[in-house]
Every structure is written in structure tokens, then in C-alpha cells.
PDB file of N, CA and C in Angstrom:
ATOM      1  N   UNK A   1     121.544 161.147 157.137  1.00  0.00           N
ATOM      2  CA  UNK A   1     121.867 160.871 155.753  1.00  0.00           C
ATOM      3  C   UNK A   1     121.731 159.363 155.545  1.00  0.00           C
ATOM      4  N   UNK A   2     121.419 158.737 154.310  1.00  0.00           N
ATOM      5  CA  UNK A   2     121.192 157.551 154.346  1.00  0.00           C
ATOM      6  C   UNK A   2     122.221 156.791 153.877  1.00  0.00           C
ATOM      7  N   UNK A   3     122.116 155.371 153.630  1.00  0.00           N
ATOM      8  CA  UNK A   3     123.327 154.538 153.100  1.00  0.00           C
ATOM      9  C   UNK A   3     123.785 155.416 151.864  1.00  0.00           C
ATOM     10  N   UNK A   4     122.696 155.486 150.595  1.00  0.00           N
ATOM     11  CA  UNK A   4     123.438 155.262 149.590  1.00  0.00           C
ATOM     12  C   UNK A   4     124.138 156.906 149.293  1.00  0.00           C
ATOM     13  N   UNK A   5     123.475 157.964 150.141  1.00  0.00           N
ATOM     14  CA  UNK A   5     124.421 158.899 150.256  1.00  0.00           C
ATOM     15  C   UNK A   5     125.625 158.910 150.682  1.00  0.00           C
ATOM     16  N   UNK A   6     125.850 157.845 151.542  1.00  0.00           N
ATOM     17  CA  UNK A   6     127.232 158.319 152.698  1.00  0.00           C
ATOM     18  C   UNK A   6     128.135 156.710 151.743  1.00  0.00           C
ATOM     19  N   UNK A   7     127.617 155.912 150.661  1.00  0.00           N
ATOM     20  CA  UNK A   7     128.132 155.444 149.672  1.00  0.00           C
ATOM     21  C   UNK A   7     128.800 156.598 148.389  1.00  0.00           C
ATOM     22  N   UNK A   8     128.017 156.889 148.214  1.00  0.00           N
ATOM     23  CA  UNK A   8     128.571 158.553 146.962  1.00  0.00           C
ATOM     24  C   UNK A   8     129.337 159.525 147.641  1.00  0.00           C
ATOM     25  N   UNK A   9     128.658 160.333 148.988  1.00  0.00           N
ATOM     26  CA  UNK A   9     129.794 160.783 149.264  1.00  0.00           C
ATOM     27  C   UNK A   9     131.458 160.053 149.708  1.00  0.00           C
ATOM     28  N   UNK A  10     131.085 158.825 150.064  1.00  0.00           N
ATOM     29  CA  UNK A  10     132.565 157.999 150.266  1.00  0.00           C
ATOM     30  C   UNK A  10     133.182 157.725 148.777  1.00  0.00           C
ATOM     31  N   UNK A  11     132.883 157.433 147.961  1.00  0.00           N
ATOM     32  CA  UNK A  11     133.432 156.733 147.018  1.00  0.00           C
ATOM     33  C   UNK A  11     134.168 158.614 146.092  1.00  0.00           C
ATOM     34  N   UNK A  12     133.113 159.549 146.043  1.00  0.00           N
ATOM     35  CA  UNK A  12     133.742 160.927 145.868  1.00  0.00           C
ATOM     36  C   UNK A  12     134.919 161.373 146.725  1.00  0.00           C
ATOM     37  N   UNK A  13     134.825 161.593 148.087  1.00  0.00           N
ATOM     38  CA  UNK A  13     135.852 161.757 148.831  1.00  0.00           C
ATOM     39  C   UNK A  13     137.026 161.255 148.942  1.00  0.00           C
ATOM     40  N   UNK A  14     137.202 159.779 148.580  1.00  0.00           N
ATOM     41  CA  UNK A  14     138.292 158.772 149.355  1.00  0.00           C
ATOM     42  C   UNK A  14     138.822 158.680 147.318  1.00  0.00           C
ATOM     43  N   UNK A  15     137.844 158.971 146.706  1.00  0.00           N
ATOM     44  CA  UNK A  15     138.529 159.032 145.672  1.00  0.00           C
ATOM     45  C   UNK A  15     139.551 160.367 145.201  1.00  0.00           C
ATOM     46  N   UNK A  16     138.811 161.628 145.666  1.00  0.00           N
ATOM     47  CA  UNK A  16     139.526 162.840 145.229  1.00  0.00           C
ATOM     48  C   UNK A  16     141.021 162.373 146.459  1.00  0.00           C
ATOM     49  N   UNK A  17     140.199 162.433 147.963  1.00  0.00           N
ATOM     50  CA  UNK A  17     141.700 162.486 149.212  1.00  0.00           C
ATOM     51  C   UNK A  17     142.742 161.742 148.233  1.00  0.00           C
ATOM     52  N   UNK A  18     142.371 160.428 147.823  1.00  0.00           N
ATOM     53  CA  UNK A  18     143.687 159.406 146.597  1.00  0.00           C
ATOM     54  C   UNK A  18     144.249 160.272 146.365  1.00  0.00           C
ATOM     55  N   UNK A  19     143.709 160.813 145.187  1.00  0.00           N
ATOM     56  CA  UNK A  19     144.243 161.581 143.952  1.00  0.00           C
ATOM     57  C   UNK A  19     144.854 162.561 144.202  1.00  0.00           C
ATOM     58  N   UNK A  20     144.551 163.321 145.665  1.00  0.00           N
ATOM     59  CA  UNK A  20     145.591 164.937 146.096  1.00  0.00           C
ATOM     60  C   UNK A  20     146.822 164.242 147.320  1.00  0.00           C
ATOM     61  N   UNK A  21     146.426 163.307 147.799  1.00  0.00           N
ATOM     62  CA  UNK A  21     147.269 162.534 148.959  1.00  0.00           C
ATOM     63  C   UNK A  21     148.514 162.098 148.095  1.00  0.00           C
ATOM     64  N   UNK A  22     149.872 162.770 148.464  1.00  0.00           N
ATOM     65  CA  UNK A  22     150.834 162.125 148.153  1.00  0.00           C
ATOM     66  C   UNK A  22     151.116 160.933 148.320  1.00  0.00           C
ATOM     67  N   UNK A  23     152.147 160.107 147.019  1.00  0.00           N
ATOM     68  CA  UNK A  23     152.717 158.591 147.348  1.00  0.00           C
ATOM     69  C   UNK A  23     151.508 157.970 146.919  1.00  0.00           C
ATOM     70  N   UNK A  24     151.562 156.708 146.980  1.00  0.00           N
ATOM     71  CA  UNK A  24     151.440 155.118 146.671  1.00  0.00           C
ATOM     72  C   UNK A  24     150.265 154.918 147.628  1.00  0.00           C
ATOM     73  N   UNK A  25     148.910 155.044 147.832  1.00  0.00           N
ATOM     74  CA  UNK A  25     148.289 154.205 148.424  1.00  0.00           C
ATOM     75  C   UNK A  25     147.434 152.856 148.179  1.00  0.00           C
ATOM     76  N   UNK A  26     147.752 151.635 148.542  1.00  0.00           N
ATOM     77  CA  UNK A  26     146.940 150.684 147.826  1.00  0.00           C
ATOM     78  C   UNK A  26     145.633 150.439 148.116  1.00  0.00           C
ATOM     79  N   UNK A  27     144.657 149.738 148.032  1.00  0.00           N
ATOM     80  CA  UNK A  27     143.281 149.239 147.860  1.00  0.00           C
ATOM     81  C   UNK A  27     142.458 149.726 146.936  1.00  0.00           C
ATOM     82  N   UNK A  28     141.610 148.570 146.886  1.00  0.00           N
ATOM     83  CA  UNK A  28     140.310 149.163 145.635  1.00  0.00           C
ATOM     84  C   UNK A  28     139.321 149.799 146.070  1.00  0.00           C
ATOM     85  N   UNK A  29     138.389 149.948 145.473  1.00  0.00           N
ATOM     86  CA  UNK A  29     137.560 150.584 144.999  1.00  0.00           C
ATOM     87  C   UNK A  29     136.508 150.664 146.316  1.00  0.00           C
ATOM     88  N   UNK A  30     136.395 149.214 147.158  1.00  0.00           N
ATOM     89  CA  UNK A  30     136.212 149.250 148.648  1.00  0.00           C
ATOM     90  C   UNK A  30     136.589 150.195 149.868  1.00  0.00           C
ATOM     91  N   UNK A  31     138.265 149.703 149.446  1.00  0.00           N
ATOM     92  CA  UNK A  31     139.189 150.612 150.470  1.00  0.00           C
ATOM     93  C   UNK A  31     138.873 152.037 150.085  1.00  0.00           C
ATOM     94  N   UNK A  32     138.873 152.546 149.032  1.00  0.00           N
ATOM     95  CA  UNK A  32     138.076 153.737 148.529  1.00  0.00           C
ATOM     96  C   UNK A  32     137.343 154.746 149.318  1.00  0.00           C
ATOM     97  N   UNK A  33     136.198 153.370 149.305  1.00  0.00           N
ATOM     98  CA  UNK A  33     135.031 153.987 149.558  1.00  0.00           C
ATOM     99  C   UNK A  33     134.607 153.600 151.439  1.00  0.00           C
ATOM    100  N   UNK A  34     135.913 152.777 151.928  1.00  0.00           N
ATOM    101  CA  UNK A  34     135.547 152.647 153.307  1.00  0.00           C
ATOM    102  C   UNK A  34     136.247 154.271 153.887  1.00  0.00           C
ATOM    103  N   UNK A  35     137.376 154.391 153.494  1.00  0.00           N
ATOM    104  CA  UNK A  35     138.427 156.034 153.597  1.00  0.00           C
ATOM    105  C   UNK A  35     137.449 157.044 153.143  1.00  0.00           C
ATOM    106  N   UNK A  36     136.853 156.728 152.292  1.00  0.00           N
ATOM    107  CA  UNK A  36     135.650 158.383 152.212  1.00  0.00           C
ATOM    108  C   UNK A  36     134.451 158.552 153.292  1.00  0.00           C
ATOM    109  N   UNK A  37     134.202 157.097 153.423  1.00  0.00           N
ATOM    110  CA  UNK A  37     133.074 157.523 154.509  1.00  0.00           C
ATOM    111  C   UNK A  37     133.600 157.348 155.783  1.00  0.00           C
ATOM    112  N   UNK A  38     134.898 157.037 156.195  1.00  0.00           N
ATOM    113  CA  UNK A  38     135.547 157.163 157.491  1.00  0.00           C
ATOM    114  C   UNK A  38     136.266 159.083 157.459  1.00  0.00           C
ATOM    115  N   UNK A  39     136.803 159.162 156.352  1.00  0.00           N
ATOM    116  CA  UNK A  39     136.723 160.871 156.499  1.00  0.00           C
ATOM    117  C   UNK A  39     135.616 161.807 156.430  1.00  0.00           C
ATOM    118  N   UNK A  40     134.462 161.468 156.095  1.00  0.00           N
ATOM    119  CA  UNK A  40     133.506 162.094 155.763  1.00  0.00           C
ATOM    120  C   UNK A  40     133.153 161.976 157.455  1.00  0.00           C
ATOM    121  N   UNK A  41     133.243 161.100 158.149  1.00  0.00           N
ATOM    122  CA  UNK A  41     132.661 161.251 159.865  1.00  0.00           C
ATOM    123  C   UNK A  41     133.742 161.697 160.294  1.00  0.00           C
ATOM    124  N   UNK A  42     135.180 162.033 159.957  1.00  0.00           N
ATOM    125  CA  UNK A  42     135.993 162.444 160.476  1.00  0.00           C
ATOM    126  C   UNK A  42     136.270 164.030 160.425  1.00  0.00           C
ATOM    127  N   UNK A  43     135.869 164.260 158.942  1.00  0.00           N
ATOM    128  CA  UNK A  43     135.819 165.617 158.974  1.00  0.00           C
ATOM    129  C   UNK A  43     134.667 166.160 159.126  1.00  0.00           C
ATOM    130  N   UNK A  44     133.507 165.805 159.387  1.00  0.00           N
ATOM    131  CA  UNK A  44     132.157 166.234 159.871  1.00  0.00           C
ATOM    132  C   UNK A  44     132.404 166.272 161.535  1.00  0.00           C
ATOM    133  N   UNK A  45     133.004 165.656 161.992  1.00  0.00           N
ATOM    134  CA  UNK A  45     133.154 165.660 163.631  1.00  0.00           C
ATOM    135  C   UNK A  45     133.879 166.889 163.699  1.00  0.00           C
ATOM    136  N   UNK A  46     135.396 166.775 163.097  1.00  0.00           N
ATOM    137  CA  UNK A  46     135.740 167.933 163.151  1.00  0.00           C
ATOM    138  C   UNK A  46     135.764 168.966 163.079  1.00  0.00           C
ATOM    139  N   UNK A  47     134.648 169.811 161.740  1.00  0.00           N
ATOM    140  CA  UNK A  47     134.087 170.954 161.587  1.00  0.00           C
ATOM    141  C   UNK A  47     132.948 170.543 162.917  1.00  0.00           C
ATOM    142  N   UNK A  48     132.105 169.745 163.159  1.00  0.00           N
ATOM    143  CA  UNK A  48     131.361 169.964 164.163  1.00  0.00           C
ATOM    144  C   UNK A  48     132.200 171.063 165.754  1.00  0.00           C
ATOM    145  N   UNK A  49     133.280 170.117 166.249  1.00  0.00           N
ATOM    146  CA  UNK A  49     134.595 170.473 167.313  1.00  0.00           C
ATOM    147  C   UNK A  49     134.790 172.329 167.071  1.00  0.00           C
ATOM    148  N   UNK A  50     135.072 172.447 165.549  1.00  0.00           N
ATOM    149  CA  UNK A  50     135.719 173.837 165.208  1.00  0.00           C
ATOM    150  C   UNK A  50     133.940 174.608 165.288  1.00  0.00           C
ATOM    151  N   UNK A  51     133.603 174.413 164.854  1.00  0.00           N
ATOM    152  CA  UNK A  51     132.543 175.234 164.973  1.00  0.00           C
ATOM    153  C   UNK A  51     131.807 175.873 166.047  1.00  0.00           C
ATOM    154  N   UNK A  52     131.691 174.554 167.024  1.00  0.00           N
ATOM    155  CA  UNK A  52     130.191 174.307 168.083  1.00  0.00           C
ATOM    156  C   UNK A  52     131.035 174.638 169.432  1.00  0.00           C
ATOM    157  N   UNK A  53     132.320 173.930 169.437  1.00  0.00           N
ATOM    158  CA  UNK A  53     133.278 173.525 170.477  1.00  0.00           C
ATOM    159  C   UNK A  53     132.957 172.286 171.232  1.00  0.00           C
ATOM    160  N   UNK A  54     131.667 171.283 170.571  1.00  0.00           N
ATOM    161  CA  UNK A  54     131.387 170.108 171.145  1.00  0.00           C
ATOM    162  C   UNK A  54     131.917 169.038 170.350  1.00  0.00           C
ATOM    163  N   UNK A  55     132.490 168.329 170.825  1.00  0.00           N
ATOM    164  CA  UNK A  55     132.886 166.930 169.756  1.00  0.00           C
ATOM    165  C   UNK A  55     131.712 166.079 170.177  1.00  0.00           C
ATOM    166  N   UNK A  56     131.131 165.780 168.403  1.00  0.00           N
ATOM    167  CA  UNK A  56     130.322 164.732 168.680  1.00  0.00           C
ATOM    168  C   UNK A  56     130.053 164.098 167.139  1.00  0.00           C
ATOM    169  N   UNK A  57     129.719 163.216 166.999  1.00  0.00           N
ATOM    170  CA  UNK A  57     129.841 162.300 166.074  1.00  0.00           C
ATOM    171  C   UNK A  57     128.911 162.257 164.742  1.00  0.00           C
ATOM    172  N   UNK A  58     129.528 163.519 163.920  1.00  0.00           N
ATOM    173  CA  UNK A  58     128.423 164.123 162.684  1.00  0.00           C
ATOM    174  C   UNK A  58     129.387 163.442 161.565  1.00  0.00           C
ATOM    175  N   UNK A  59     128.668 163.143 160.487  1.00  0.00           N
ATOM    176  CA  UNK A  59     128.900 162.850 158.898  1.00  0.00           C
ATOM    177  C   UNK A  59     128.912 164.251 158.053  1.00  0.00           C
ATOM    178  N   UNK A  60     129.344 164.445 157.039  1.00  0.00           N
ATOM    179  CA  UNK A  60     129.390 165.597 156.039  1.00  0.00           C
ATOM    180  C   UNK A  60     128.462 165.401 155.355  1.00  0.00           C
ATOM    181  N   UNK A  61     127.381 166.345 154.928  1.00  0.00           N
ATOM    182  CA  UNK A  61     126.690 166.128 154.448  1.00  0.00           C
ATOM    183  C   UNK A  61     127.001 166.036 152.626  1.00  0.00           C
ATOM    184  N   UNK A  62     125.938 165.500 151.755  1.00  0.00           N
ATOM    185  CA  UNK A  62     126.434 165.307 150.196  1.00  0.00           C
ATOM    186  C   UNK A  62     126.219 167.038 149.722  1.00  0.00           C
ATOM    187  N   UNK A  63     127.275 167.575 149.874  1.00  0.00           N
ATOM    188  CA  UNK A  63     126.959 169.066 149.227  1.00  0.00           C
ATOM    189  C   UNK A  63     128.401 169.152 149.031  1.00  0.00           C
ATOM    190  N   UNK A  64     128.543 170.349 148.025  1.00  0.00           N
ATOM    191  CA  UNK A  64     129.897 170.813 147.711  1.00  0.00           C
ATOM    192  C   UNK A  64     130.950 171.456 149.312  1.00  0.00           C
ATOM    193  N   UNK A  65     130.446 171.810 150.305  1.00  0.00           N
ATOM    194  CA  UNK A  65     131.051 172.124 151.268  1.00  0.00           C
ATOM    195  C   UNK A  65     131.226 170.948 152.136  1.00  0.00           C
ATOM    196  N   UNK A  66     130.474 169.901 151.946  1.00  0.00           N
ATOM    197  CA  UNK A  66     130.333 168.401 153.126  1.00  0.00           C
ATOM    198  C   UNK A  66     131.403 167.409 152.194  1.00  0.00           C
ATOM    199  N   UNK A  67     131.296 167.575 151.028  1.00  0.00           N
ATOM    200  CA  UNK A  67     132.736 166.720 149.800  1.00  0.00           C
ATOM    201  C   UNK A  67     134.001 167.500 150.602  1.00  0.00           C
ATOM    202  N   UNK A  68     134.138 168.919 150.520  1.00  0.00           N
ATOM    203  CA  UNK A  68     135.072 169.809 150.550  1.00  0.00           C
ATOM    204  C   UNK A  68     135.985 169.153 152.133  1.00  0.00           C
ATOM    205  N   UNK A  69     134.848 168.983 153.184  1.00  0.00           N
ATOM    206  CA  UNK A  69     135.098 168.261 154.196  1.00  0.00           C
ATOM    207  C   UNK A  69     135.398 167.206 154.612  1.00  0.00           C
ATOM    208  N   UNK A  70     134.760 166.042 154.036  1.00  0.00           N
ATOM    209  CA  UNK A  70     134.744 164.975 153.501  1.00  0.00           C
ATOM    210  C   UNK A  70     136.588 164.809 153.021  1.00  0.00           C
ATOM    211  N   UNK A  71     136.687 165.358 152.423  1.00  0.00           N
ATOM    212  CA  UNK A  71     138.042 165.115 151.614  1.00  0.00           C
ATOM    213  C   UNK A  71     138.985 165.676 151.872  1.00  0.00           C
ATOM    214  N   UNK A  72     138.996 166.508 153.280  1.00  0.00           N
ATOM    215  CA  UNK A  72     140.298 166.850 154.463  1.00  0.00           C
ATOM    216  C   UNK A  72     140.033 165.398 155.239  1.00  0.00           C
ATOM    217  N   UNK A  73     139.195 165.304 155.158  1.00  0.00           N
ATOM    218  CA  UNK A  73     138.800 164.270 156.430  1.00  0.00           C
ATOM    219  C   UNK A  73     139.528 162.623 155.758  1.00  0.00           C
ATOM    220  N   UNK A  74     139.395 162.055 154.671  1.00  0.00           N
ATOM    221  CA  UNK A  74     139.161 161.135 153.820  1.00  0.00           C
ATOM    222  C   UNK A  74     141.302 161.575 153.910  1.00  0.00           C
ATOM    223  N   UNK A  75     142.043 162.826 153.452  1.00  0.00           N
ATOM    224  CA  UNK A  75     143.176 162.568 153.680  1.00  0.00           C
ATOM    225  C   UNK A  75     144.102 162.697 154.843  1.00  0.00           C
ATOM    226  N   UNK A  76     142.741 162.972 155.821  1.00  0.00           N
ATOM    227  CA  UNK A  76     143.772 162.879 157.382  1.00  0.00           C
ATOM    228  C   UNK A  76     143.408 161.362 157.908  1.00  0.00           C
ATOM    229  N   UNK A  77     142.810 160.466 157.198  1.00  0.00           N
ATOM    230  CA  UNK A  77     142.481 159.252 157.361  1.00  0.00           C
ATOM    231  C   UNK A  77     143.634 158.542 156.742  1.00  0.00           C
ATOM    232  N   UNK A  78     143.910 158.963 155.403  1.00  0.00           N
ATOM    233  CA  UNK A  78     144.814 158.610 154.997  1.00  0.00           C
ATOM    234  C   UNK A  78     146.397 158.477 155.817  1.00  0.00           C
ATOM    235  N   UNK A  79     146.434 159.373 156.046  1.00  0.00           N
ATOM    236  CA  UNK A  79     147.793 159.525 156.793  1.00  0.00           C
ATOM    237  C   UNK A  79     147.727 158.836 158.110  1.00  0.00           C
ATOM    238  N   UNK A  80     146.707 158.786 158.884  1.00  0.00           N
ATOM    239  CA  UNK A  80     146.945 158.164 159.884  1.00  0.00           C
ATOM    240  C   UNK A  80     147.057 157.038 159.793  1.00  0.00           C
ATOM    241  N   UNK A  81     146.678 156.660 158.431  1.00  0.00           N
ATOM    242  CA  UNK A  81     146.731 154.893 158.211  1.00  0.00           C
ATOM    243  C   UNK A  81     147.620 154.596 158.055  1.00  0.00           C
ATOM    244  N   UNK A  82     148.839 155.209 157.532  1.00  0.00           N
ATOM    245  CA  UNK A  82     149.678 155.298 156.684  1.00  0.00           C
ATOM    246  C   UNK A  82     150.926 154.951 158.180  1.00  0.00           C
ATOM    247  N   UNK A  83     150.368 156.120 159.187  1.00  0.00           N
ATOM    248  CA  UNK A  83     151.288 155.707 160.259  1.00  0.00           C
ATOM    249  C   UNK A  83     150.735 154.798 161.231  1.00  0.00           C
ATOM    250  N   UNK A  84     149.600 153.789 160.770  1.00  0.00           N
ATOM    251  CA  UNK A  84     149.467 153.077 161.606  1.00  0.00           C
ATOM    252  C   UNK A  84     150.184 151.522 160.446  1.00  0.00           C
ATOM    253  N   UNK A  85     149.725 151.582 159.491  1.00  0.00           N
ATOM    254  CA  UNK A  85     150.849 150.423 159.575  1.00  0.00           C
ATOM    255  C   UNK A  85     151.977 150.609 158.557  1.00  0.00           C
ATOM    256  N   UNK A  86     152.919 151.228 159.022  1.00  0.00           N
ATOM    257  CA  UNK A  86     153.945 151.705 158.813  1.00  0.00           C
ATOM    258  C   UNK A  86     155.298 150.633 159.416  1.00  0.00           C
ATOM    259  N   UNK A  87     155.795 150.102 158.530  1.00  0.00           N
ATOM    260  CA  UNK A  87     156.945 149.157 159.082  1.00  0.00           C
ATOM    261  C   UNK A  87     157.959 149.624 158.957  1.00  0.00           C
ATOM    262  N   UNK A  88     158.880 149.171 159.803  1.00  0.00           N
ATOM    263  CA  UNK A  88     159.874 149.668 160.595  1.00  0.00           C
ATOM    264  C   UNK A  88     161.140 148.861 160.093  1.00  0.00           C
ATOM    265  N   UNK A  89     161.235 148.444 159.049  1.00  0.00           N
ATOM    266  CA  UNK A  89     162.124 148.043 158.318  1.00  0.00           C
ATOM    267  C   UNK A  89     163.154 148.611 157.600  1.00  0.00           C
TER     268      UNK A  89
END
């Protein structure tokens, strides 16, 4: 898939994961679109894992089932971010 796909599918994904992801997450339109295309390889690896039983390092493709993926992926990114910098205050 090329840049400006795995740009659209990020900026679609990391925008819907926002919008269904409970709470307050901050960044723009960047942070956005870095969380869509970090879930979009996150949940493309992972349907790769569930599917194949090989983990290996696939993107979602731009289709209504690779968004669909994309945007489990885009809010399990979320959350892990969430507990990575998470203060203890």
C-alpha cells in the first residue's frame, strides 16, 4: 500500500478509534493520523496472527473491512498509550 493510502486510512481510523475510545484524548490532527496508521499495522498484524497463526508485520488494507480493522487496532493503540504514560499521581 502506498504513503498516501496508509495517510487516509490513518487519518479515517485514528479519527473514528477518537470518536468511539472513551475519555479525553489529546493531540492533533498528526497525533491522529500517527494512531491510525500505528493501528492500522497493529490491527493488520493481528488479523494476520488470528487468521494465518503467523505473526508478521501486515497494514490493513483501504477497504471497509481493513478501516473496520484499522480502528480496533487505532483503539488498542489508544489504550496502550494511555497506560504508557499514565501518571501516578
Amino acid at each position: 500500500m502506498n504513503i498516501i493510502a496508509w495517510v487516509i486510512l490513518g487519518l479515517i481510523a485514528g479519527a473514528i478509534g477518537k470518536a468511539i475510545y472513551p475519555g479525553h484524548q489529546g493531540g492533533g490532527i498528526l497525533a491522529t493520523m500517527l494512531l491510525g496508521i500505528v493501528g492500522a499495522f497493529l490491527g493488520g498484524s493481528l488479523m494476520t496472527l488470528l487468521t494465518t497463526g503467523q505473526l508478521t508485520l501486515t497494514a490493513a488494507t483501504l477497504s471497509i473491512p481493513g478501516i473496520v480493522v484499522a480502528v480496533i487496532g487505532a483503539m488498542l493503540a489508544i489504550f496502550l498509550w494511555g497506560l504508557m504514560t499514565k501518571s501516578n499521581a
